[in-house]
PDB file of N, CA and C in Angstrom:
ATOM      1  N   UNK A   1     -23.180 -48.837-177.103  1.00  0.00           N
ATOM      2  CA  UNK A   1     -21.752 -48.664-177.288  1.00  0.00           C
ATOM      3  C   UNK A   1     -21.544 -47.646-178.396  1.00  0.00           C
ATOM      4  N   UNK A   2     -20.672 -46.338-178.053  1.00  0.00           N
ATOM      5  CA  UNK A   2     -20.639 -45.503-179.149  1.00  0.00           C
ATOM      6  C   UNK A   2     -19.431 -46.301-180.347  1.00  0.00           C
ATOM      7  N   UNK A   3     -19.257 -45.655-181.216  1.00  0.00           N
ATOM      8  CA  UNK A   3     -18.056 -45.748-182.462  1.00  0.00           C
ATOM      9  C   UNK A   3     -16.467 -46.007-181.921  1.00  0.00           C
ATOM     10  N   UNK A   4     -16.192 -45.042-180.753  1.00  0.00           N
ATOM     11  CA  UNK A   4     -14.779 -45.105-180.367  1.00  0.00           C
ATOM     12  C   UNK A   4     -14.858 -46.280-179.165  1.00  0.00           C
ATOM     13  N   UNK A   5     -15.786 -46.572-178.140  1.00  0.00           N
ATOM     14  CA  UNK A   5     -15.641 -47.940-177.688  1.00  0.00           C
ATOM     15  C   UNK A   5     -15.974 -49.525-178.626  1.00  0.00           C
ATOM     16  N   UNK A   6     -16.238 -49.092-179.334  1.00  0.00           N
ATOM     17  CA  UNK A   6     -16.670 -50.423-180.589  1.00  0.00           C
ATOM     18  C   UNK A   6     -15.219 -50.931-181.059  1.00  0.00           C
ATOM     19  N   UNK A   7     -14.625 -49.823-181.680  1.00  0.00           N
ATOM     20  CA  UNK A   7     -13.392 -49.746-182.248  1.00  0.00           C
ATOM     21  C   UNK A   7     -12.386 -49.847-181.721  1.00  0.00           C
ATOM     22  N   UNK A   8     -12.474 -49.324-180.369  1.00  0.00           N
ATOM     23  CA  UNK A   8     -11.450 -50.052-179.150  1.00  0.00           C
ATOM     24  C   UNK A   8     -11.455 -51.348-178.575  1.00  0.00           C
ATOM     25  N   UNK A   9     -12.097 -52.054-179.088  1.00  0.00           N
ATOM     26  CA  UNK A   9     -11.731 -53.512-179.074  1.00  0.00           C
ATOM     27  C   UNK A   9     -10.521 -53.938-180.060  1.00  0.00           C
ATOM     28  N   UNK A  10     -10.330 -53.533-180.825  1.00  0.00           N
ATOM     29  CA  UNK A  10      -9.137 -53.767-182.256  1.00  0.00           C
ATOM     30  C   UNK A  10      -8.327 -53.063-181.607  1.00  0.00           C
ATOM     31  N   UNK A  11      -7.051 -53.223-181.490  1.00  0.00           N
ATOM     32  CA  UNK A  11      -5.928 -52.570-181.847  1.00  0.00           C
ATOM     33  C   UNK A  11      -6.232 -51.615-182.965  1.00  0.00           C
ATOM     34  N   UNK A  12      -6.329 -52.374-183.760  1.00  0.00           N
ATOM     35  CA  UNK A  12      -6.232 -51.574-185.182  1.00  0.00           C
ATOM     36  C   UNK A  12      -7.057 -52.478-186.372  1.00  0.00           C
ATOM     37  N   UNK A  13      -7.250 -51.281-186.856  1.00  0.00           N
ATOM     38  CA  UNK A  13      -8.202 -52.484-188.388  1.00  0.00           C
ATOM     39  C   UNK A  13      -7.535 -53.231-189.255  1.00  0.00           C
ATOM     40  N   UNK A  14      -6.199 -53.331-189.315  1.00  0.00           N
ATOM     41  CA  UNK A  14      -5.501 -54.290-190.054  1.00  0.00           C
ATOM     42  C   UNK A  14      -5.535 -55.548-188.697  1.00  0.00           C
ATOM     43  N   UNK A  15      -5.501 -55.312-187.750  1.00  0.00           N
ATOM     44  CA  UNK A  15      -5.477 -56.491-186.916  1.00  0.00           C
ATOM     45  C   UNK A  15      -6.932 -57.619-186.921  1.00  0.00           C
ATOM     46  N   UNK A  16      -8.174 -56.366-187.274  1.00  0.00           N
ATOM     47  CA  UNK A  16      -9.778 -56.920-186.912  1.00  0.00           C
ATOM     48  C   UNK A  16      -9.391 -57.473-188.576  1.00  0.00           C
ATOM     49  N   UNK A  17      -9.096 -57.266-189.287  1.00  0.00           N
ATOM     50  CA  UNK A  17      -8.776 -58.068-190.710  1.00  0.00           C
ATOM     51  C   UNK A  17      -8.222 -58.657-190.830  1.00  0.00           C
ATOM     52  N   UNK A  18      -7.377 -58.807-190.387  1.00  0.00           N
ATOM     53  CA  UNK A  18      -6.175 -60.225-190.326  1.00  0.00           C
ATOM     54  C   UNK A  18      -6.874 -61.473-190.089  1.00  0.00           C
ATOM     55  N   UNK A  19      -7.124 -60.942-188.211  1.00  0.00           N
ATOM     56  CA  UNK A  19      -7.970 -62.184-187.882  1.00  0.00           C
ATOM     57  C   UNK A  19      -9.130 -62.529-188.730  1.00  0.00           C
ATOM     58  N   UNK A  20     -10.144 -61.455-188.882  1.00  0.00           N
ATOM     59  CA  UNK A  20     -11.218 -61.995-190.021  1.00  0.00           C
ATOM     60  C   UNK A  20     -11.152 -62.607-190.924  1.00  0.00           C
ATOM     61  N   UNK A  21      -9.916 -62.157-191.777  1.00  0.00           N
ATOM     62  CA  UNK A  21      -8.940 -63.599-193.229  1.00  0.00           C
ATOM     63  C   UNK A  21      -8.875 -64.659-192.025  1.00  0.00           C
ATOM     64  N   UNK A  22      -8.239 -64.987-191.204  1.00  0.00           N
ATOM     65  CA  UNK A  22      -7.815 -65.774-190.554  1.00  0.00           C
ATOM     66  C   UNK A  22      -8.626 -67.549-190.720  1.00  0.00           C
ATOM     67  N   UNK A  23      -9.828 -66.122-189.751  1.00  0.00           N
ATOM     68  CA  UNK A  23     -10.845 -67.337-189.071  1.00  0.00           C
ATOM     69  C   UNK A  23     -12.027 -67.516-190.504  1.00  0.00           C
ATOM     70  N   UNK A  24     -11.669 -66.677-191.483  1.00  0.00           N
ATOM     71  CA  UNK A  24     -12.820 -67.112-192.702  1.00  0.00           C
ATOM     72  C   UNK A  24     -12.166 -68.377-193.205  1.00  0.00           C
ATOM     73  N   UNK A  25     -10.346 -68.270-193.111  1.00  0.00           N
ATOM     74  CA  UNK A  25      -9.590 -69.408-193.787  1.00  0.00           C
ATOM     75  C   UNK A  25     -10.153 -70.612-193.178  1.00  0.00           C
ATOM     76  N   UNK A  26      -9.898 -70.450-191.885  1.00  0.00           N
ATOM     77  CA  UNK A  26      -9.978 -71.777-191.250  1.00  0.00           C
ATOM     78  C   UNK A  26     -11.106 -72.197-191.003  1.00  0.00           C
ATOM     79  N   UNK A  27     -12.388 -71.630-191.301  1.00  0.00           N
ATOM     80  CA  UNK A  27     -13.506 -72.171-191.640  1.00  0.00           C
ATOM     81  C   UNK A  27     -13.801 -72.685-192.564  1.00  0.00           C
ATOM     82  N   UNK A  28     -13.623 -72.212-193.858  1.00  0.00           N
ATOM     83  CA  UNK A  28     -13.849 -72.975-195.290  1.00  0.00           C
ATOM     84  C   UNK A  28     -12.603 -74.143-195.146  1.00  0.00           C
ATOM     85  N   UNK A  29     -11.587 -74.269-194.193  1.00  0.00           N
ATOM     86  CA  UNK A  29     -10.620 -75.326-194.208  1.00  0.00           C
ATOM     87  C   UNK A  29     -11.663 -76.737-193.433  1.00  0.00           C
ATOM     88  N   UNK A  30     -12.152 -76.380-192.236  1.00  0.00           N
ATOM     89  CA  UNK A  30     -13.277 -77.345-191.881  1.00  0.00           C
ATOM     90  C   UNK A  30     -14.170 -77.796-193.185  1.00  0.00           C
ATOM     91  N   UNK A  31     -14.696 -76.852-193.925  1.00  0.00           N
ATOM     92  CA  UNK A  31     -15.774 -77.410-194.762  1.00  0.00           C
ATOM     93  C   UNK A  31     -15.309 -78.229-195.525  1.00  0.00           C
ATOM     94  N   UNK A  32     -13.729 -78.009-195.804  1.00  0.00           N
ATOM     95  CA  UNK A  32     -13.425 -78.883-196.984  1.00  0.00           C
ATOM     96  C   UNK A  32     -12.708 -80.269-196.357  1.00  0.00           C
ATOM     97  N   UNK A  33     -12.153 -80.065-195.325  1.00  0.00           N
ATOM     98  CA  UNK A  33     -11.408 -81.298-195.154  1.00  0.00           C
ATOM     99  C   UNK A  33     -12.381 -82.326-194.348  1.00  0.00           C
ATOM    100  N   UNK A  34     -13.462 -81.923-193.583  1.00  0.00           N
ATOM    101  CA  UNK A  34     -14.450 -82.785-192.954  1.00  0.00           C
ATOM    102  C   UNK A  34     -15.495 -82.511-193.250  1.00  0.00           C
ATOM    103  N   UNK A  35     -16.116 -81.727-194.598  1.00  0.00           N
ATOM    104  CA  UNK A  35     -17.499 -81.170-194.737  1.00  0.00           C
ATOM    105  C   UNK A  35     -17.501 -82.202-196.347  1.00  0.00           C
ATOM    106  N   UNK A  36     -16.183 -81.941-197.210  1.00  0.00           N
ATOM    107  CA  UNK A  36     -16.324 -81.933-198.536  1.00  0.00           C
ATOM    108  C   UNK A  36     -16.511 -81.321-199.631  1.00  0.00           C
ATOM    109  N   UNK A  37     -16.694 -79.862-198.976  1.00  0.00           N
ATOM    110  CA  UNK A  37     -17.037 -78.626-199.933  1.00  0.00           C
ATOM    111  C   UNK A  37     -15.984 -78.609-201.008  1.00  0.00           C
ATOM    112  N   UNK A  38     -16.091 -78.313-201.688  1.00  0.00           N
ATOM    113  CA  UNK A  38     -15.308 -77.499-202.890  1.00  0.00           C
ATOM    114  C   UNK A  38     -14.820 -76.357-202.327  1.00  0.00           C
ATOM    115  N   UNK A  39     -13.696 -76.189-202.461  1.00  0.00           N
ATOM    116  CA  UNK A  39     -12.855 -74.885-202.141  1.00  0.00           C
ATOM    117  C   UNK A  39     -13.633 -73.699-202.450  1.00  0.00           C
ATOM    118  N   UNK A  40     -14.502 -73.853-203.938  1.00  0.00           N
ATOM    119  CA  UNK A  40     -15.251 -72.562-203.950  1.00  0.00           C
ATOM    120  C   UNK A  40     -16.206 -72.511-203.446  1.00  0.00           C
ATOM    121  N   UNK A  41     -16.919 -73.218-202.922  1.00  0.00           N
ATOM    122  CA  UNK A  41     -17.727 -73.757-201.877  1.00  0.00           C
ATOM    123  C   UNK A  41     -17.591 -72.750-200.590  1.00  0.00           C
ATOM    124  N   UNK A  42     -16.558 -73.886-199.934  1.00  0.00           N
ATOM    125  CA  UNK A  42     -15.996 -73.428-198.839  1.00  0.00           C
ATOM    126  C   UNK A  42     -15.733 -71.812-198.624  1.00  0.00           C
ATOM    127  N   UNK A  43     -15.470 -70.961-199.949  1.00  0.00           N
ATOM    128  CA  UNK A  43     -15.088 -69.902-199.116  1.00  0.00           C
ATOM    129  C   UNK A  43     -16.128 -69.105-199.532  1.00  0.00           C
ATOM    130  N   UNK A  44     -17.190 -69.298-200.530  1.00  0.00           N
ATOM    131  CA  UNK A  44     -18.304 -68.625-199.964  1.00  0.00           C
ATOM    132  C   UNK A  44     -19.220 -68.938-198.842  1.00  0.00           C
ATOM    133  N   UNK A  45     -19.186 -70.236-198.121  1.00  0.00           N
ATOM    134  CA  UNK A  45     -19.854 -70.199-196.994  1.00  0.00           C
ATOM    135  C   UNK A  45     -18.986 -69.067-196.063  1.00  0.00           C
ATOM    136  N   UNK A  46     -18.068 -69.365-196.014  1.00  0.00           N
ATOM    137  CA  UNK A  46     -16.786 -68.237-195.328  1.00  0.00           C
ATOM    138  C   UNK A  46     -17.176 -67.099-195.312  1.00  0.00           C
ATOM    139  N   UNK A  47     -16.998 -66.610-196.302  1.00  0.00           N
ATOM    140  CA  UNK A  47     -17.552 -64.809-196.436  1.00  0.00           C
ATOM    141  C   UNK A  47     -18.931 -64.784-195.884  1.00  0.00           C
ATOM    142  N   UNK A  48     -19.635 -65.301-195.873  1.00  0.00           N
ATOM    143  CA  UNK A  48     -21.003 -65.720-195.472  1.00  0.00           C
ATOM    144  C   UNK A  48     -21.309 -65.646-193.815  1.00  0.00           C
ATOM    145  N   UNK A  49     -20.525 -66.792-193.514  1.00  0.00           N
ATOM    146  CA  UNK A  49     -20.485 -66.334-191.826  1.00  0.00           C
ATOM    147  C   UNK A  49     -19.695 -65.671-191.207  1.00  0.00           C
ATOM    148  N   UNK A  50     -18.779 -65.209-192.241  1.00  0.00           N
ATOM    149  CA  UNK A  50     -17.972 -64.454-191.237  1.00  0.00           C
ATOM    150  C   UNK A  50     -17.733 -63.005-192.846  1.00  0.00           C
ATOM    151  N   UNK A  51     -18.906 -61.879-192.025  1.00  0.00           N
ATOM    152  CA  UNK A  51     -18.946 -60.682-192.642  1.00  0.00           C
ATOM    153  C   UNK A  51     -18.059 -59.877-192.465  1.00  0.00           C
ATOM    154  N   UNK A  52     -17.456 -58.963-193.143  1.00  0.00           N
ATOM    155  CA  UNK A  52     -16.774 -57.971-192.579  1.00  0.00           C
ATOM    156  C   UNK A  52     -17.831 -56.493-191.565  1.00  0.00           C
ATOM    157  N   UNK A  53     -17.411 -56.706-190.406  1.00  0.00           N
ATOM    158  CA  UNK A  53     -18.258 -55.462-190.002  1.00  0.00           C
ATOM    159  C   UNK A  53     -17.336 -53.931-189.282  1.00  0.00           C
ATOM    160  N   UNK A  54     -18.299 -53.051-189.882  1.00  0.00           N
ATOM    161  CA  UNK A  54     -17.734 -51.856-189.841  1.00  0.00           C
ATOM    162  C   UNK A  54     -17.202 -51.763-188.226  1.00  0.00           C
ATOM    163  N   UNK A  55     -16.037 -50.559-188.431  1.00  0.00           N
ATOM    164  CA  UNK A  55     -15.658 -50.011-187.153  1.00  0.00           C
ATOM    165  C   UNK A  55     -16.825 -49.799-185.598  1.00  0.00           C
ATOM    166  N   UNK A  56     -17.802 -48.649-186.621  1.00  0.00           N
ATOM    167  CA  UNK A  56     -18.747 -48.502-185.497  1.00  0.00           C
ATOM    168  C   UNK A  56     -20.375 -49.378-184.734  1.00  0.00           C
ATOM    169  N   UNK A  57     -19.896 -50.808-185.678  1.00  0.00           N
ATOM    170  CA  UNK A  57     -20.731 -52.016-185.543  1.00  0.00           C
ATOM    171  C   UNK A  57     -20.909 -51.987-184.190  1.00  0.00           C
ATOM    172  N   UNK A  58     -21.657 -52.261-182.930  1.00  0.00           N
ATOM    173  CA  UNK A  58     -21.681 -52.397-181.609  1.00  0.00           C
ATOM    174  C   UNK A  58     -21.088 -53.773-181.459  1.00  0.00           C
ATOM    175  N   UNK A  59     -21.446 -54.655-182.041  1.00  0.00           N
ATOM    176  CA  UNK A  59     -20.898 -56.078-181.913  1.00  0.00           C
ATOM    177  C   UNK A  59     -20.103 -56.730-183.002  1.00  0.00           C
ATOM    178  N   UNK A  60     -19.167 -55.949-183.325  1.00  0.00           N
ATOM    179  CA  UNK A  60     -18.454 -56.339-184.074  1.00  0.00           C
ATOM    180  C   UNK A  60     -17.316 -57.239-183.576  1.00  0.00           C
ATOM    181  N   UNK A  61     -16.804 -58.495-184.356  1.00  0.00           N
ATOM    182  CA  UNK A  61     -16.349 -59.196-183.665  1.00  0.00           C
ATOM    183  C   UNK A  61     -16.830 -60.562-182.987  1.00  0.00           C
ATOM    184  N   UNK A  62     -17.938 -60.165-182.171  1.00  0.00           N
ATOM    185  CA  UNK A  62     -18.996 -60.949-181.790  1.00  0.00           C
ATOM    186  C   UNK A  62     -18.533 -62.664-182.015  1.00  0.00           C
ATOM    187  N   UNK A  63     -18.813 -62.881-183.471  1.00  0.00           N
ATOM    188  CA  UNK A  63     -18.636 -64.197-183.799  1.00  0.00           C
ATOM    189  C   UNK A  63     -17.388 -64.931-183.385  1.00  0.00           C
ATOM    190  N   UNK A  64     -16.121 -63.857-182.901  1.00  0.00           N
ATOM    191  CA  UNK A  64     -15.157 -64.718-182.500  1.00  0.00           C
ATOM    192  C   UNK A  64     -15.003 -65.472-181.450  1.00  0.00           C
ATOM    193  N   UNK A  65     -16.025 -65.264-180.380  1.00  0.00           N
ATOM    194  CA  UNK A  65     -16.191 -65.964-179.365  1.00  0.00           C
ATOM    195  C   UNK A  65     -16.048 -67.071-179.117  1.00  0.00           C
ATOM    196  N   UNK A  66     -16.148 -68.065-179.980  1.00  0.00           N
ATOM    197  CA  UNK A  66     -16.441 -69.323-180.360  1.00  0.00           C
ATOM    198  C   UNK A  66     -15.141 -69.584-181.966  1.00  0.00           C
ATOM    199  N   UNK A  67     -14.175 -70.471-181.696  1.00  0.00           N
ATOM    200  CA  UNK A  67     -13.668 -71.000-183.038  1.00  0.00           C
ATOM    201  C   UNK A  67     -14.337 -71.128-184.117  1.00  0.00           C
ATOM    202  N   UNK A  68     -13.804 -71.057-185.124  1.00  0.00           N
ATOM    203  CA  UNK A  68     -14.368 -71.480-186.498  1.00  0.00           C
ATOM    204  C   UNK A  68     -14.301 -73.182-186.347  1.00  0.00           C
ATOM    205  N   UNK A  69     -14.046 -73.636-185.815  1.00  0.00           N
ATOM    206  CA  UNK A  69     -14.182 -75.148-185.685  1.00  0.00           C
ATOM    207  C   UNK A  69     -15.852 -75.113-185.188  1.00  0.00           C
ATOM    208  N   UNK A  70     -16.094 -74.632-184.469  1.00  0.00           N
ATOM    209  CA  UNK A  70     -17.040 -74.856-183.622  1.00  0.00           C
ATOM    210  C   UNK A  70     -18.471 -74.159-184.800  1.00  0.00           C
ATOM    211  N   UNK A  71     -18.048 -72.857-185.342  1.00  0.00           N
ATOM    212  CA  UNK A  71     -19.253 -72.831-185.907  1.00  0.00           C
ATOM    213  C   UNK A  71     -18.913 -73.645-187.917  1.00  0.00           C
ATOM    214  N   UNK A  72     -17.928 -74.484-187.797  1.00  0.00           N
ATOM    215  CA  UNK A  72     -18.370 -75.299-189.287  1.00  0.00           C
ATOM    216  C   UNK A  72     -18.801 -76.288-189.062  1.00  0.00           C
ATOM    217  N   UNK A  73     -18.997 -76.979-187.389  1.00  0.00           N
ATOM    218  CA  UNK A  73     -19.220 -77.958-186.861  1.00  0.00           C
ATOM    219  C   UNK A  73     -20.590 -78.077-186.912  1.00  0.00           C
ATOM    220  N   UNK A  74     -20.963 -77.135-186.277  1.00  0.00           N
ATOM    221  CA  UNK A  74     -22.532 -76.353-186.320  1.00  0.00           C
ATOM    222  C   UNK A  74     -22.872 -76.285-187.689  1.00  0.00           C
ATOM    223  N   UNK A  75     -22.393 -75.900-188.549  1.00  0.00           N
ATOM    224  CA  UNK A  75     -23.116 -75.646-190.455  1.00  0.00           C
ATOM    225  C   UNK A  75     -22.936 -77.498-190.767  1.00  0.00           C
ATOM    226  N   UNK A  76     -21.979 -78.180-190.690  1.00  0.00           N
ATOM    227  CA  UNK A  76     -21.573 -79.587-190.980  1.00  0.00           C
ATOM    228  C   UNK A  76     -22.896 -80.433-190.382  1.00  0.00           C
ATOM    229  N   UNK A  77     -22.986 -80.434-188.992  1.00  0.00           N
ATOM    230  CA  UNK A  77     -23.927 -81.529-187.888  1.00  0.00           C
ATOM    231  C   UNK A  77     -25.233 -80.927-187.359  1.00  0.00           C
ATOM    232  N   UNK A  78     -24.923 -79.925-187.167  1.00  0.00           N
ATOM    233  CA  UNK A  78     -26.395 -79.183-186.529  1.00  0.00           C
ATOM    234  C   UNK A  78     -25.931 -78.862-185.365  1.00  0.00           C
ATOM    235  N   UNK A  79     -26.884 -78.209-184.403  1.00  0.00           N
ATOM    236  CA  UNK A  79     -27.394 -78.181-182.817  1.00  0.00           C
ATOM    237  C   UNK A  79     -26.785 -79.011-182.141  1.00  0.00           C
ATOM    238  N   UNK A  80     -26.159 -79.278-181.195  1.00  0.00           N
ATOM    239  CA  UNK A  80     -25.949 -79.754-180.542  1.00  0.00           C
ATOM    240  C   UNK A  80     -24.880 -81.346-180.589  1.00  0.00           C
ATOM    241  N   UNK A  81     -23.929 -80.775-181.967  1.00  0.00           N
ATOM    242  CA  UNK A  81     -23.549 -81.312-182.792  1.00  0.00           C
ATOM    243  C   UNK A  81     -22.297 -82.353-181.257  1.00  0.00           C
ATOM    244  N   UNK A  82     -22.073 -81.905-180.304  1.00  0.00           N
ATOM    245  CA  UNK A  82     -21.297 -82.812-179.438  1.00  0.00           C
ATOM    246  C   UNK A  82     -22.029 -83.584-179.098  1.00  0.00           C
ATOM    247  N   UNK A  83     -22.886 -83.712-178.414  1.00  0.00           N
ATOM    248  CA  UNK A  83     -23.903 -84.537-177.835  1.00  0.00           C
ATOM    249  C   UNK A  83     -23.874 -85.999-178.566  1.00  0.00           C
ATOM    250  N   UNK A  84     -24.430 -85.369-180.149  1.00  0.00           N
ATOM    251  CA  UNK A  84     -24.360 -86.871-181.178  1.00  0.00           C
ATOM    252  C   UNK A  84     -22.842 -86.825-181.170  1.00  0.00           C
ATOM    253  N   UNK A  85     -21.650 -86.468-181.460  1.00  0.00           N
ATOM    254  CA  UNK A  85     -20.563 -86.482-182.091  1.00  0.00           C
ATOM    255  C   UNK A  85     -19.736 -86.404-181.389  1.00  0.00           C
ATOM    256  N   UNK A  86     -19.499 -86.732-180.169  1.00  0.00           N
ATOM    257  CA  UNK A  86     -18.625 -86.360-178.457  1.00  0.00           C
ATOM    258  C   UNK A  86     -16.763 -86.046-179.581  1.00  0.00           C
ATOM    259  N   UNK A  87     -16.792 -86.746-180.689  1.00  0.00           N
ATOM    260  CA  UNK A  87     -15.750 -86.945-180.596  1.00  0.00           C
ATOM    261  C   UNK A  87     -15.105 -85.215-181.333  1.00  0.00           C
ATOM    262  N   UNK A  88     -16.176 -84.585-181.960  1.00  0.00           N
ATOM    263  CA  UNK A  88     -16.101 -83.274-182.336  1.00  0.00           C
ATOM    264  C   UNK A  88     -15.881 -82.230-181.781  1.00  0.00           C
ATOM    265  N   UNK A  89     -15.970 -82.419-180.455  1.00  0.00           N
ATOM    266  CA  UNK A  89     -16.025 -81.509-179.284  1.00  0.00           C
ATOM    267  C   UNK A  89     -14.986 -80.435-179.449  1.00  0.00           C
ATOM    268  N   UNK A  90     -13.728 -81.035-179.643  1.00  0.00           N
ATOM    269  CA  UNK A  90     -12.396 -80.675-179.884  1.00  0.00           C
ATOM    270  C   UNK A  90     -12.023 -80.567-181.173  1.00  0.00           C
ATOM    271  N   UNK A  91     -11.369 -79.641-181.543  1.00  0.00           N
ATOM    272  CA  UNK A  91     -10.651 -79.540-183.271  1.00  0.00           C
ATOM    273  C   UNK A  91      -9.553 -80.654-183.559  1.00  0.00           C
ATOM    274  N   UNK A  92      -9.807 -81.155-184.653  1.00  0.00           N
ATOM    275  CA  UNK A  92      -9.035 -82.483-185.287  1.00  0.00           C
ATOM    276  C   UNK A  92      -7.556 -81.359-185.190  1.00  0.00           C
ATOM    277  N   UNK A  93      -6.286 -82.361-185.228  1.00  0.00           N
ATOM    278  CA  UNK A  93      -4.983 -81.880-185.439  1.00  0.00           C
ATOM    279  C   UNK A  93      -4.865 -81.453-186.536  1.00  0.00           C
ATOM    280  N   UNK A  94      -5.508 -81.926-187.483  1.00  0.00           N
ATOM    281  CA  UNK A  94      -5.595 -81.264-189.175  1.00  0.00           C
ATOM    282  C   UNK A  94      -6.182 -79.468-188.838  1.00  0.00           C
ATOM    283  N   UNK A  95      -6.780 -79.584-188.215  1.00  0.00           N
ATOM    284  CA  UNK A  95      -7.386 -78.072-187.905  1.00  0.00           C
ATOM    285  C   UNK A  95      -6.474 -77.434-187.159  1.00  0.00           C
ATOM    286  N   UNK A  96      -5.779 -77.706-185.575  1.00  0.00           N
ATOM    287  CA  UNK A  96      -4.836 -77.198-184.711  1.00  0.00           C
ATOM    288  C   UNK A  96      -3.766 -76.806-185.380  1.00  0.00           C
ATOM    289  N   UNK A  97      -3.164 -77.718-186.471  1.00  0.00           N
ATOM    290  CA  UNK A  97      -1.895 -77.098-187.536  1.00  0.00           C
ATOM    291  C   UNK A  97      -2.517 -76.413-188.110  1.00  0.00           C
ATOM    292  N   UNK A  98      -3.481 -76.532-188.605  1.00  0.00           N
ATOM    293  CA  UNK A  98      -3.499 -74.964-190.085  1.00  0.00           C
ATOM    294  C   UNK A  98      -3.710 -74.156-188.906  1.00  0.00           C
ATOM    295  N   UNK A  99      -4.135 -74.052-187.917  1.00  0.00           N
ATOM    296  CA  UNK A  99      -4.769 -72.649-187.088  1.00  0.00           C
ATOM    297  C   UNK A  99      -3.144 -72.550-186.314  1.00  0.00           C
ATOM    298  N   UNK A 100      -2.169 -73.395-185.991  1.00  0.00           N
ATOM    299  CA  UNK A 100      -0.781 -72.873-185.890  1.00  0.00           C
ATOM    300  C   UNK A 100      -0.082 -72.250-186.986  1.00  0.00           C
ATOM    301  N   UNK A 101      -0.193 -72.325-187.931  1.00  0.00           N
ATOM    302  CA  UNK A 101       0.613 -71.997-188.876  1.00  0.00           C
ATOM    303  C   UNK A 101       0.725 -70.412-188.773  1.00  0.00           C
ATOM    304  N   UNK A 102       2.146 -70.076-188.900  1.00  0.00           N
ATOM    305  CA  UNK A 102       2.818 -68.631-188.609  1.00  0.00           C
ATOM    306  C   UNK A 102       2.061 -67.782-189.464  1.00  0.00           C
ATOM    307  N   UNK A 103       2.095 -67.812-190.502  1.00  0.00           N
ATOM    308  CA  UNK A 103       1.579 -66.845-191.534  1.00  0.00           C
ATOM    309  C   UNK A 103      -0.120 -66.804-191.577  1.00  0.00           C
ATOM    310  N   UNK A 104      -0.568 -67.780-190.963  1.00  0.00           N
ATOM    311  CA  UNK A 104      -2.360 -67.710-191.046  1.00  0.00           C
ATOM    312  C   UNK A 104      -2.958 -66.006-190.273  1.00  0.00           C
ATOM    313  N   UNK A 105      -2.302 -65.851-189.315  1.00  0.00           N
ATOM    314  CA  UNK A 105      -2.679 -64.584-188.292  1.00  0.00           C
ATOM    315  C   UNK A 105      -2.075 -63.316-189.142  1.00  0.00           C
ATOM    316  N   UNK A 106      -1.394 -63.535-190.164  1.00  0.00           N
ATOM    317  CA  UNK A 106      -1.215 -61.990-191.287  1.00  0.00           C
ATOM    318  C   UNK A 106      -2.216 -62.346-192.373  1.00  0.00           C
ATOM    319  N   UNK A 107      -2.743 -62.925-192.545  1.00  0.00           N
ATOM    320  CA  UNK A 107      -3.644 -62.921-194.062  1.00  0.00           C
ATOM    321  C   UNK A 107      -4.232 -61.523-194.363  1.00  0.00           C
ATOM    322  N   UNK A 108      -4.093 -60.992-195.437  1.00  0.00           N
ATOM    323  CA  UNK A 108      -4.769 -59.583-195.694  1.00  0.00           C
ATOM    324  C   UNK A 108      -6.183 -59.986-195.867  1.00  0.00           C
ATOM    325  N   UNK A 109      -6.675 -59.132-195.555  1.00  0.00           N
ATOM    326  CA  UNK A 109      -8.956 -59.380-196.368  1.00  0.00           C
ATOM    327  C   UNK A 109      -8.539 -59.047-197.791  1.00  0.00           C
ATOM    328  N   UNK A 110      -9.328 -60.049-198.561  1.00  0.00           N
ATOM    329  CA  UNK A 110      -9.048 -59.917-199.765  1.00  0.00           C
ATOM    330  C   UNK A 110     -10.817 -58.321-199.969  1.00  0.00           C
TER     331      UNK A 110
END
């Protein structure tokens, strides 16, 4: 994949950043409300799994495939974390509201 099809996945790079604040929020929000992390905790695992990657990255993005529910579920339980945990399968309503909330999808990248 060259630079200008990489980058044509985004609208625009304030949009691939938004969401990236987004889904870093609502990951360190899993760690803390069902993990226990410390807020400062939580958002360095955040920055952690969810990197900022350049425009001409080939797979940039990549990680969004899958909710941030799904991969703090995975850092929280392990492998195959439904199987033991059926009831995890799905994001708690504590998670569905913060990931509704109007203003979560503008967050700037700090």
């Amino acid at each position: 994949m060259d630079q200008s099809s990489a980058g044509d996945q985004w609208p625009s790079e304030e949009e691939y950043c938004c969401y990236l604040a987004a889904e870093r929020h609502l990951y360190a929000f899993v760690l803390r409300e069902h993990g226990g992390f410390s807020a400062l905790e939580a958002e360095k695992e955040a920055l952690e799994r969810y990197p900022y990657e350049s425009a001409d990255d080939e797979y940039r993005g990549l990680i969004f495939h899958d909710e941030s529910w799904h991969w703090a579920m995975l850092r929280l339980h392990g492998e195959r974390y439904w199987d033991d945990r059926s009831e995890l399968r799905q994001p708690s309503e504590a998670y569905r509201r913060e990931a509704a909330r109007e203003d979560l999808w503008n967050l700037p990248l700090d």
